[in-house]
N, C-alpha and C. Protein backbone atom coordinates (compact mmCIF):
# COMPACT_ATOMS: atom_id res chain seq x y z
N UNK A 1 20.85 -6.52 -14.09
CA UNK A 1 19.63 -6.28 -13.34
C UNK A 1 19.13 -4.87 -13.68
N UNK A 2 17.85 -4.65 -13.82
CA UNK A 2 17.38 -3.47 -14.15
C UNK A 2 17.13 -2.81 -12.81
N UNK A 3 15.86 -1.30 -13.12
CA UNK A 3 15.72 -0.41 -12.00
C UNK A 3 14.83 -1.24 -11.15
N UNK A 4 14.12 -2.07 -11.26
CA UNK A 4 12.82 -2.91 -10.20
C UNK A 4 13.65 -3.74 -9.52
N UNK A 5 14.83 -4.39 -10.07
CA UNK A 5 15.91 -5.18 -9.51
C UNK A 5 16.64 -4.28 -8.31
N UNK A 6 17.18 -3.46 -8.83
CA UNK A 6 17.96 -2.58 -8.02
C UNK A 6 17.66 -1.74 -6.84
N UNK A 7 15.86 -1.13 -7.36
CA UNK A 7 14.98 -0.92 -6.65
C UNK A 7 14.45 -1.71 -5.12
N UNK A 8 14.38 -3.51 -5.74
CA UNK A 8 14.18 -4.34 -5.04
C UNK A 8 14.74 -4.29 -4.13
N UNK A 9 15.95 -4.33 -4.08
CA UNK A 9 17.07 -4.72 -3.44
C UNK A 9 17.54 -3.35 -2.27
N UNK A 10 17.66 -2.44 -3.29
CA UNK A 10 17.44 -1.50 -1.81
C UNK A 10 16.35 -1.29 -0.69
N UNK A 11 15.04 -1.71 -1.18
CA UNK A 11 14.19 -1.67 -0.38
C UNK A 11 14.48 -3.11 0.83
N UNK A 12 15.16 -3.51 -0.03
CA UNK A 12 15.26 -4.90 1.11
C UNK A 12 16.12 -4.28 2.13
N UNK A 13 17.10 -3.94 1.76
CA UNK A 13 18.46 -3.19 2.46
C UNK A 13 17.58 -2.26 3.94
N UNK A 14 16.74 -1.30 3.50
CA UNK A 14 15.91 -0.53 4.55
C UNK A 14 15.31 -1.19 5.07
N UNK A 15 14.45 -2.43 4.59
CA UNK A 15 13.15 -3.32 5.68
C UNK A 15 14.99 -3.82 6.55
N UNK A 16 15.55 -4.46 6.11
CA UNK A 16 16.70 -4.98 7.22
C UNK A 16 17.12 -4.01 7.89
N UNK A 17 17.52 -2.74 7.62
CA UNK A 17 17.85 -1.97 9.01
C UNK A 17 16.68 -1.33 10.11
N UNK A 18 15.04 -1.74 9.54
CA UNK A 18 14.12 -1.28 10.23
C UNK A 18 14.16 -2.04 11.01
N UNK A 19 14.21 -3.60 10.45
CA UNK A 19 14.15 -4.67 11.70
C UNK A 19 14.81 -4.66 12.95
N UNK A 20 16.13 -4.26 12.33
CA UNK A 20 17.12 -4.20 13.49
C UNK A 20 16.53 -3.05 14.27
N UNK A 21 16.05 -1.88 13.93
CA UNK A 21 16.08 -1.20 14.62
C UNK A 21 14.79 -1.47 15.65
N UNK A 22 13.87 -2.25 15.14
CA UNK A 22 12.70 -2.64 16.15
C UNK A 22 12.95 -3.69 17.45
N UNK A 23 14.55 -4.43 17.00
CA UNK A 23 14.84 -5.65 18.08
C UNK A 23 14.98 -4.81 19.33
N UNK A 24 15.50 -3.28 19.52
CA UNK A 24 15.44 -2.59 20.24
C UNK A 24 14.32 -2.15 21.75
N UNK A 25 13.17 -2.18 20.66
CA UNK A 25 12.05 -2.01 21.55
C UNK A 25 11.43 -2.77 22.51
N UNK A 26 11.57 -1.86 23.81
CA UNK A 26 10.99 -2.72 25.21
C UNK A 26 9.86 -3.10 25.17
N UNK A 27 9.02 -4.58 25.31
CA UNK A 27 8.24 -5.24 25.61
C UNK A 27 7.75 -4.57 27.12
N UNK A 28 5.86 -4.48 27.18
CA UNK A 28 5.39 -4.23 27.89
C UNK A 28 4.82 -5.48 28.46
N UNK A 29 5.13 -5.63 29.50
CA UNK A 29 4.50 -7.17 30.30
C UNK A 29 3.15 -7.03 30.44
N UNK A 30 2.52 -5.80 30.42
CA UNK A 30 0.96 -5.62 30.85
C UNK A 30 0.64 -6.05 29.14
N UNK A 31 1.22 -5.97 27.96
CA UNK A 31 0.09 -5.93 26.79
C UNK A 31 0.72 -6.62 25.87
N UNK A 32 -0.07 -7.59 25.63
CA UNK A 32 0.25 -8.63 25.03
C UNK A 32 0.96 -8.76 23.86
N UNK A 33 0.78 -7.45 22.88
CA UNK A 33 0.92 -7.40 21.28
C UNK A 33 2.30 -5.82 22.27
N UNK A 34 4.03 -6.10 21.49
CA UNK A 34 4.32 -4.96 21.82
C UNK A 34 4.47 -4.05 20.68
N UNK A 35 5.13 -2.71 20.98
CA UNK A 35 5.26 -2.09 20.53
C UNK A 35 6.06 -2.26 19.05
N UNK A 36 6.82 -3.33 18.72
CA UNK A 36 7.26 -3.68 17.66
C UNK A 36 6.79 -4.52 16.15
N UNK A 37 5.03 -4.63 16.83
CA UNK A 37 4.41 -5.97 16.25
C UNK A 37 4.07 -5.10 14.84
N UNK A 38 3.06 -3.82 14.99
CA UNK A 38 2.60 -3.50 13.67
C UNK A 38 3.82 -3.18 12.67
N UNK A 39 5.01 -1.98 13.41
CA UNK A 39 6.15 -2.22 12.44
C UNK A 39 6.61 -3.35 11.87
N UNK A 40 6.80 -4.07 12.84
CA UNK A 40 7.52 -5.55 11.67
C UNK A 40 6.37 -6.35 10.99
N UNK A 41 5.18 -6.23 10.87
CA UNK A 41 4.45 -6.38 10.13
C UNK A 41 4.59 -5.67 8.98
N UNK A 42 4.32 -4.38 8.80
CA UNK A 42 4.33 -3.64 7.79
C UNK A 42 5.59 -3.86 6.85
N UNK A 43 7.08 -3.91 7.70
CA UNK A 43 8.39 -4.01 7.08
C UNK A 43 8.55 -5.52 6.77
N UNK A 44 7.99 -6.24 7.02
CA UNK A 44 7.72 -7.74 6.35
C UNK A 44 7.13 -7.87 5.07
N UNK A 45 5.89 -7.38 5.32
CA UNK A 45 5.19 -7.05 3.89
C UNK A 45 6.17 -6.21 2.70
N UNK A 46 6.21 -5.57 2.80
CA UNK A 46 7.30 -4.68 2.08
C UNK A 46 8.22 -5.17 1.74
N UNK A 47 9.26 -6.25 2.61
CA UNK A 47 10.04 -6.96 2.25
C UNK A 47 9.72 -8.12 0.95
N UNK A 48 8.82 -8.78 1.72
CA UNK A 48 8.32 -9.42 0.56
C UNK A 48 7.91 -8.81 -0.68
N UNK A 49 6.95 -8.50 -0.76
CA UNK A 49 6.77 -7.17 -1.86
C UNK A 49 8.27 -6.91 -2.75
N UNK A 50 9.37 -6.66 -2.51
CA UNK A 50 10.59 -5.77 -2.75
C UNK A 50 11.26 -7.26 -3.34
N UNK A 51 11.06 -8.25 -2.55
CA UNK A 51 11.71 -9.61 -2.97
C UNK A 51 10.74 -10.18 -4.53
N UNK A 52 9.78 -10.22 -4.36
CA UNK A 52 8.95 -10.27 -5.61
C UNK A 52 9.51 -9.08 -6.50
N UNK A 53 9.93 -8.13 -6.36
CA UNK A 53 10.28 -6.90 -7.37
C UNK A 53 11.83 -7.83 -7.62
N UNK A 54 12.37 -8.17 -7.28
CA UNK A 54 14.11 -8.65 -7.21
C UNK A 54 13.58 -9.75 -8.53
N UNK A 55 12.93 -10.72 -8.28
CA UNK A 55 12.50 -11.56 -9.03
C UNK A 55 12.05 -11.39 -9.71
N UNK A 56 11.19 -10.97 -9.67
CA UNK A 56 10.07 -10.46 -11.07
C UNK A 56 11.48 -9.78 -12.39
N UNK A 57 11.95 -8.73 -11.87
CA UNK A 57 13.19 -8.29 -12.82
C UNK A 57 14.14 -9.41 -13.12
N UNK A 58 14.42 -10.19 -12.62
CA UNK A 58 15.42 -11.35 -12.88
C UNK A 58 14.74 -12.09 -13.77
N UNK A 59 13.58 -12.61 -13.44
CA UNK A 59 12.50 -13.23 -14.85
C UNK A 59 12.18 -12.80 -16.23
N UNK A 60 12.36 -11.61 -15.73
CA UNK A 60 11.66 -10.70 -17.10
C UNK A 60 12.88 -10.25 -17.93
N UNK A 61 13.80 -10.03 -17.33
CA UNK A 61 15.34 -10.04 -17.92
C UNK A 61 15.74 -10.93 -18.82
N UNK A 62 15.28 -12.01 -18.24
CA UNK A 62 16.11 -13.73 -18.93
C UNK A 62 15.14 -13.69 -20.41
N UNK A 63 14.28 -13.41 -21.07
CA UNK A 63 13.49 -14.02 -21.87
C UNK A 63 13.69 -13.18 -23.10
N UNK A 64 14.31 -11.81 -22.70
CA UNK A 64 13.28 -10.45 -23.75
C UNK A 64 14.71 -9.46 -23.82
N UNK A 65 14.72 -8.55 -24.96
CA UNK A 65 15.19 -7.26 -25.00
C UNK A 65 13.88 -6.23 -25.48
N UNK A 66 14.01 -5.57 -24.60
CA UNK A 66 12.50 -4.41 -25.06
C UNK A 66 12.73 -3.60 -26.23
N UNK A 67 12.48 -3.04 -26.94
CA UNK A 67 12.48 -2.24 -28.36
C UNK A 67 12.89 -0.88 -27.67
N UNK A 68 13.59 -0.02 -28.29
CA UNK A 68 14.47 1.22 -28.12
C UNK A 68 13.34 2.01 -27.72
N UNK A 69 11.99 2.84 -28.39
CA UNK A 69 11.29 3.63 -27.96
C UNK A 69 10.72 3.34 -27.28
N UNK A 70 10.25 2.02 -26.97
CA UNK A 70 8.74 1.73 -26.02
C UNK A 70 9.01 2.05 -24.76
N UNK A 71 10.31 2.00 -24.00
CA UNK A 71 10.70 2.25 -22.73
C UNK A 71 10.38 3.84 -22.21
N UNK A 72 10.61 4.89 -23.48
CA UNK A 72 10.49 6.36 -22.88
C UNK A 72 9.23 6.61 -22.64
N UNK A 73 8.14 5.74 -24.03
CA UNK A 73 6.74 6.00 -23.44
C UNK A 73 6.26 5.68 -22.55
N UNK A 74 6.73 4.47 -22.19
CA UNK A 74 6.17 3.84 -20.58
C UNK A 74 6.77 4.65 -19.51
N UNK A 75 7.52 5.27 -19.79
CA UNK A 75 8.50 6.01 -18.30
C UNK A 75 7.45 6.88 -17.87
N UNK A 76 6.92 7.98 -19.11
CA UNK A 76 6.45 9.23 -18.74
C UNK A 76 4.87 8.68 -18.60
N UNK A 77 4.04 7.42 -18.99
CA UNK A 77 2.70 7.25 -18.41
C UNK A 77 2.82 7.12 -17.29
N UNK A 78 3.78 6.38 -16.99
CA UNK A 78 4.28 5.19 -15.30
C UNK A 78 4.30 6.79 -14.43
N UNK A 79 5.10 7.90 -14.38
CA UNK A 79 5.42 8.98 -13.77
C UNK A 79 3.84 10.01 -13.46
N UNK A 80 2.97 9.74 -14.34
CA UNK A 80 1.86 10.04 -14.13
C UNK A 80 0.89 9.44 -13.17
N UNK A 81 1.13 7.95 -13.41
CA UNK A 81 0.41 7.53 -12.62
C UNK A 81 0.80 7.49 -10.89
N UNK A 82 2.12 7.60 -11.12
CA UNK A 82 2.88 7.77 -9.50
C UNK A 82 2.85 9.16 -9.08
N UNK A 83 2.71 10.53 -9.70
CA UNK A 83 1.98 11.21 -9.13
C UNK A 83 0.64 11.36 -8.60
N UNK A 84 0.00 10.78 -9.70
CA UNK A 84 -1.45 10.48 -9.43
C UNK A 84 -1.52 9.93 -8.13
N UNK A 85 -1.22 8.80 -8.20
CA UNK A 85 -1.23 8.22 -7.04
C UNK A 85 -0.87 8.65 -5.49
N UNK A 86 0.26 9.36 -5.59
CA UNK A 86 0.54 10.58 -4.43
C UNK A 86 -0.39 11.08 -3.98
N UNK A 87 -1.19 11.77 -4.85
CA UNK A 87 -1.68 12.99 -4.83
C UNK A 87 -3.67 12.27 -4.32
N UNK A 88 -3.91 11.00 -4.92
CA UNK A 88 -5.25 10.20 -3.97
C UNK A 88 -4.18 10.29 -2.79
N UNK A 89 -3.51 9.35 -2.12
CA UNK A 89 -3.04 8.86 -0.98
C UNK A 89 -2.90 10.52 -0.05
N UNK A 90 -1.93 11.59 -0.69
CA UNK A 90 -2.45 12.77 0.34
C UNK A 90 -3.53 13.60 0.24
N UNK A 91 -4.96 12.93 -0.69
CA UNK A 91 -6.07 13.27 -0.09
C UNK A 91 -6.42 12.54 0.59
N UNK A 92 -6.61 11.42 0.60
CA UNK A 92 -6.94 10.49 2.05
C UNK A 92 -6.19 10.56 3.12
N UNK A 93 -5.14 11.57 3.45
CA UNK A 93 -4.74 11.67 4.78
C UNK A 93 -5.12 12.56 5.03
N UNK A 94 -5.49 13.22 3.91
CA UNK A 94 -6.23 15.07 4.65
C UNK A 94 -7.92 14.34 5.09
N UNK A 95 -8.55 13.89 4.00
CA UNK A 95 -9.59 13.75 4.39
C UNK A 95 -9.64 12.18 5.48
N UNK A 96 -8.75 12.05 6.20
CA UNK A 96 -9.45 10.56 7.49
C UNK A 96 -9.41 11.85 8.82
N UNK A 97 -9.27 12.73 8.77
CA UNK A 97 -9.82 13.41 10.32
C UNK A 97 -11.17 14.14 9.75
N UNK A 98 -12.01 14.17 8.68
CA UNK A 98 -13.04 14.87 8.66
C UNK A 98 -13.73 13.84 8.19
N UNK A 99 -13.45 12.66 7.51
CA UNK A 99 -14.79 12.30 7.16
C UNK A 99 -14.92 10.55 7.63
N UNK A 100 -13.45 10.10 8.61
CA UNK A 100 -13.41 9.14 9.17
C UNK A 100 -12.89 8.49 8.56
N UNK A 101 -11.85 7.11 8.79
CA UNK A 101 -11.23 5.84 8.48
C UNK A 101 -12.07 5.33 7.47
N UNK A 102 -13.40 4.88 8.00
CA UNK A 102 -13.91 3.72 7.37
C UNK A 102 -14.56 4.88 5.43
N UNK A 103 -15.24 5.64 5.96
CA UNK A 103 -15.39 6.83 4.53
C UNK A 103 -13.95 7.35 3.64
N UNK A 104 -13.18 7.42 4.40
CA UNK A 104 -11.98 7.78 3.58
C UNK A 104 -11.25 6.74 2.99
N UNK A 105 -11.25 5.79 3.55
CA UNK A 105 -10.62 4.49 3.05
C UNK A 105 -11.49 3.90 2.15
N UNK A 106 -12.65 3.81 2.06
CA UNK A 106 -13.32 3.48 1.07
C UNK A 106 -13.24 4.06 0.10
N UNK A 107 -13.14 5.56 -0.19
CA UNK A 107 -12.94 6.76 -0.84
C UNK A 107 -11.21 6.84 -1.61
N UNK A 108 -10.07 6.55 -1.20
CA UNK A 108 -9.01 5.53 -1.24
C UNK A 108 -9.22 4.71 -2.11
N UNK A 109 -9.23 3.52 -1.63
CA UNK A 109 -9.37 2.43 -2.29
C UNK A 109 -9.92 2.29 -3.53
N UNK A 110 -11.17 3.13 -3.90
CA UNK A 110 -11.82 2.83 -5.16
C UNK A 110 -10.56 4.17 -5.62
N UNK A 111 -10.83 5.22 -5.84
CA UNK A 111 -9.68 6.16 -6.24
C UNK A 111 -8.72 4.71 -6.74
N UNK A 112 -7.56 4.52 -5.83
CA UNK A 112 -6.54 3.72 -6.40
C UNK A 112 -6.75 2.51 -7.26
N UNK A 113 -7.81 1.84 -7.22
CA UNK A 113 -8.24 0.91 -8.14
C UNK A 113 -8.58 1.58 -9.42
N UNK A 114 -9.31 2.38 -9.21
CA UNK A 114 -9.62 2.82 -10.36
C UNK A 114 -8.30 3.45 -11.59
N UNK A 115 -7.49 4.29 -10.67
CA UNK A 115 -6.34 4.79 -10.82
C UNK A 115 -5.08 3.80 -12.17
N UNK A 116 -5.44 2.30 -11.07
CA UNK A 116 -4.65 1.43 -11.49
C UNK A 116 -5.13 0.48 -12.72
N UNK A 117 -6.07 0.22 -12.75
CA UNK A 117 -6.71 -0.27 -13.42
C UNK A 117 -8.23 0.56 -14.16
N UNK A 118 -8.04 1.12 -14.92
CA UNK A 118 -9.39 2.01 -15.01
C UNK A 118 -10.81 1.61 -15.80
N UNK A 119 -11.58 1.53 -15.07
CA UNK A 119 -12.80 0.98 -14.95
C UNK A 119 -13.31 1.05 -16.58
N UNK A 120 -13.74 0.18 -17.56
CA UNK A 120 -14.44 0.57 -18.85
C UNK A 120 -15.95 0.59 -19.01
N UNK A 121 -16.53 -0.15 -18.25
CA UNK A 121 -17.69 -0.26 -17.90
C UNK A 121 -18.46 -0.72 -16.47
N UNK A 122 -19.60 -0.25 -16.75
CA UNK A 122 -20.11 -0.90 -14.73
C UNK A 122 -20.20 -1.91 -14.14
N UNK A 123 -20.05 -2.96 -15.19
CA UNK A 123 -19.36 -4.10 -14.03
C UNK A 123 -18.42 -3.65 -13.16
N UNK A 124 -17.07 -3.26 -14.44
CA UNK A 124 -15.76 -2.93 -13.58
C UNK A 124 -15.72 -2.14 -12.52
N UNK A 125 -16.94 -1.37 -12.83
CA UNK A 125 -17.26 0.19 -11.65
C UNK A 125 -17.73 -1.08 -10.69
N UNK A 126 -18.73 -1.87 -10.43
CA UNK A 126 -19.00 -2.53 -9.58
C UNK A 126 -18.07 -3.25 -8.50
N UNK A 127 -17.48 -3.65 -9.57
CA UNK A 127 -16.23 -4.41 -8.98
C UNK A 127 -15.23 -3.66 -7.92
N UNK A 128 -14.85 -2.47 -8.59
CA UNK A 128 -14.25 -1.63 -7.73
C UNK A 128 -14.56 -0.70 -6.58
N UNK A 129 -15.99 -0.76 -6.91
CA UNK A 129 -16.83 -0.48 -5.52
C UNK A 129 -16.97 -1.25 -4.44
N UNK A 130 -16.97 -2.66 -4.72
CA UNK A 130 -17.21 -3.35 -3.63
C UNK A 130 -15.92 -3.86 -2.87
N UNK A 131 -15.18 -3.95 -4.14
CA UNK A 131 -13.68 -3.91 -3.03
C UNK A 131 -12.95 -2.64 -2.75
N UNK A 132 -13.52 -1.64 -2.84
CA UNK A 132 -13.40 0.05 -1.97
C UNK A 132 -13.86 -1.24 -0.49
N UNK A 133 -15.50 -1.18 -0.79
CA UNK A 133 -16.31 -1.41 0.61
C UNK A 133 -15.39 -2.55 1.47
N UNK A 134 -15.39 -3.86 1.06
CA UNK A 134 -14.75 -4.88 1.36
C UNK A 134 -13.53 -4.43 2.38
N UNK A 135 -13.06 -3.49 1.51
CA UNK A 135 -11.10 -3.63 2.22
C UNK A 135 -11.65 -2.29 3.48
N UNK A 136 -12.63 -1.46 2.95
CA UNK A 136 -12.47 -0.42 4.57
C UNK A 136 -13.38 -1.25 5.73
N UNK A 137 -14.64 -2.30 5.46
CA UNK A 137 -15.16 -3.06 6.17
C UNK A 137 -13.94 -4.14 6.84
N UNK A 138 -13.50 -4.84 6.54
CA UNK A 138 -12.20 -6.15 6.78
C UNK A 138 -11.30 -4.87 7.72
N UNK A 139 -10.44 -4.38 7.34
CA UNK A 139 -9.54 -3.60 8.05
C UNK A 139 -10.40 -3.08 9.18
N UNK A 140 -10.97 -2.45 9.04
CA UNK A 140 -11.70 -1.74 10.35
C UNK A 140 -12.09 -2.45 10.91
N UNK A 141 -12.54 -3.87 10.94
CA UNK A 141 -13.01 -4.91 11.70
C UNK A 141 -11.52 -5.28 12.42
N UNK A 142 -10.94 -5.83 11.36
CA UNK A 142 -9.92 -6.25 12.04
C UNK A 142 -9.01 -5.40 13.52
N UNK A 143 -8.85 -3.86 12.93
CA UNK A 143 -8.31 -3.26 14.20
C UNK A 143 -9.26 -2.75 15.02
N UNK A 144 -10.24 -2.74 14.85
CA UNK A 144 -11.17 -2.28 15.81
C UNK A 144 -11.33 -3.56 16.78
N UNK A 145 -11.90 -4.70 16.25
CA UNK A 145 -12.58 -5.68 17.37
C UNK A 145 -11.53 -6.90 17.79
N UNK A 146 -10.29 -6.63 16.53
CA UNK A 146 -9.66 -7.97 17.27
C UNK A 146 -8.24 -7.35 17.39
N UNK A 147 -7.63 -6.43 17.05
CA UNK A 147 -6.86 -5.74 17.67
C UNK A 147 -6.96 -4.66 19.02
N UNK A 148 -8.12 -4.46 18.78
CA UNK A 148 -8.26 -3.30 19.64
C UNK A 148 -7.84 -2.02 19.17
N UNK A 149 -7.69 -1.55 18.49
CA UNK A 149 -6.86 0.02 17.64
C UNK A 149 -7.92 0.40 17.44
N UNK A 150 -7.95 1.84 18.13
CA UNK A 150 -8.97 2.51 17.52
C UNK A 150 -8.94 3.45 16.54
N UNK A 151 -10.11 3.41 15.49
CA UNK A 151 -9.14 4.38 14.37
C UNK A 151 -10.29 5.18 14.01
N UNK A 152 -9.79 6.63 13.58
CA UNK A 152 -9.98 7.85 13.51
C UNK A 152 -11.55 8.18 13.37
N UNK A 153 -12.49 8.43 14.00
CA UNK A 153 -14.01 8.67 13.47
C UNK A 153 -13.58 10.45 13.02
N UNK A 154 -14.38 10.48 11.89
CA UNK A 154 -14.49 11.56 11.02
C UNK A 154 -15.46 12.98 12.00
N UNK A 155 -15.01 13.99 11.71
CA UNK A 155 -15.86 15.38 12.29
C UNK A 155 -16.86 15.92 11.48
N UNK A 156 -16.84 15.47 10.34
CA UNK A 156 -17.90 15.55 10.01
C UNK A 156 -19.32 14.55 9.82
N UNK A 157 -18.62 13.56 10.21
CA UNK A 157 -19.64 12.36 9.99
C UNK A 157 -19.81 11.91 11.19
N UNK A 158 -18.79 11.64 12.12
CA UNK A 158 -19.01 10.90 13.41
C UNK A 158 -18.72 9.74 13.45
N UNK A 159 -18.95 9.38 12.23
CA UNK A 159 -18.62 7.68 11.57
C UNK A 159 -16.81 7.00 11.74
């Protein structure tokens, strides 16, 4: 098993001791959704996610031996892009108290798309604009009107 395998697998290891640690939490009789619902949501996802990484390496294992150099070049692009990526995600936590959830997450989202996939022409720019818009419209709907969560309006925008 390689590092995405191994990787996998520990991440599974942590979503299982998060779980356990959420069976813990007291249920409020006044509110319907408790205190354990968004965590084990999130550590579900992840799980899954981490189980697809277990597999995905077990698949990709069985078929192939990779060539001796190609692995170092991919290490040090891959390490770029996971800083990169850091480094959008803690500007969007600096910027969701000044310029709001729904602006920063949009602001996010295209960043990381772009990041991940990088745009060659304006279709692709299109494309990645509208699912910036899409995913901060959907989410903010979702916890705003049918969760009830209210999330962060920006100081400089109000928005």
């Amino acid at each position: 098993m390689g590092r995405d395998g191994w990787a996998g697998l520990v991440i599974l290891g942590a979503c299982a001791v998060l779980w356990w640690m959420t069976l813990g939490l007291k249920q409020n009789p006044l509110v319907p959704v408790g205190p354990a619902f968004y965590p084990r949501i999130v550590i579900g996802v992840t799980a899954f996610f981490a189980t697809l990484m277990v597999i995905g390496d077990l698949l990709a294992r069985r078929g192939r031996s990779p060539e001796p150099g190609a692995r170092v070049v991919a290490d040090k692009a891959n390490y770029r892009l996971v800083l990169a990526s850091f480094a959008a995600f803690g500007a969007y936590a600096m910027l969701l108290p000044w310029v709001g959830f729904r602006v920063a997450t949009f602001l996010y989202v295209a960043v990381a798309a772009a990041l991940l996939a990088r745009p060659r022409d304006a279709k692709r720019w299109v494309q990645v604009l509208v699912l910036a818009f899409l995913t901060a419209a959907i989410v903010f709907y979702v916890f705003e009107h049918y969760l009830l969560v209210l999330l962060p309006r920006g100081r400089w925008t109000g928005f």
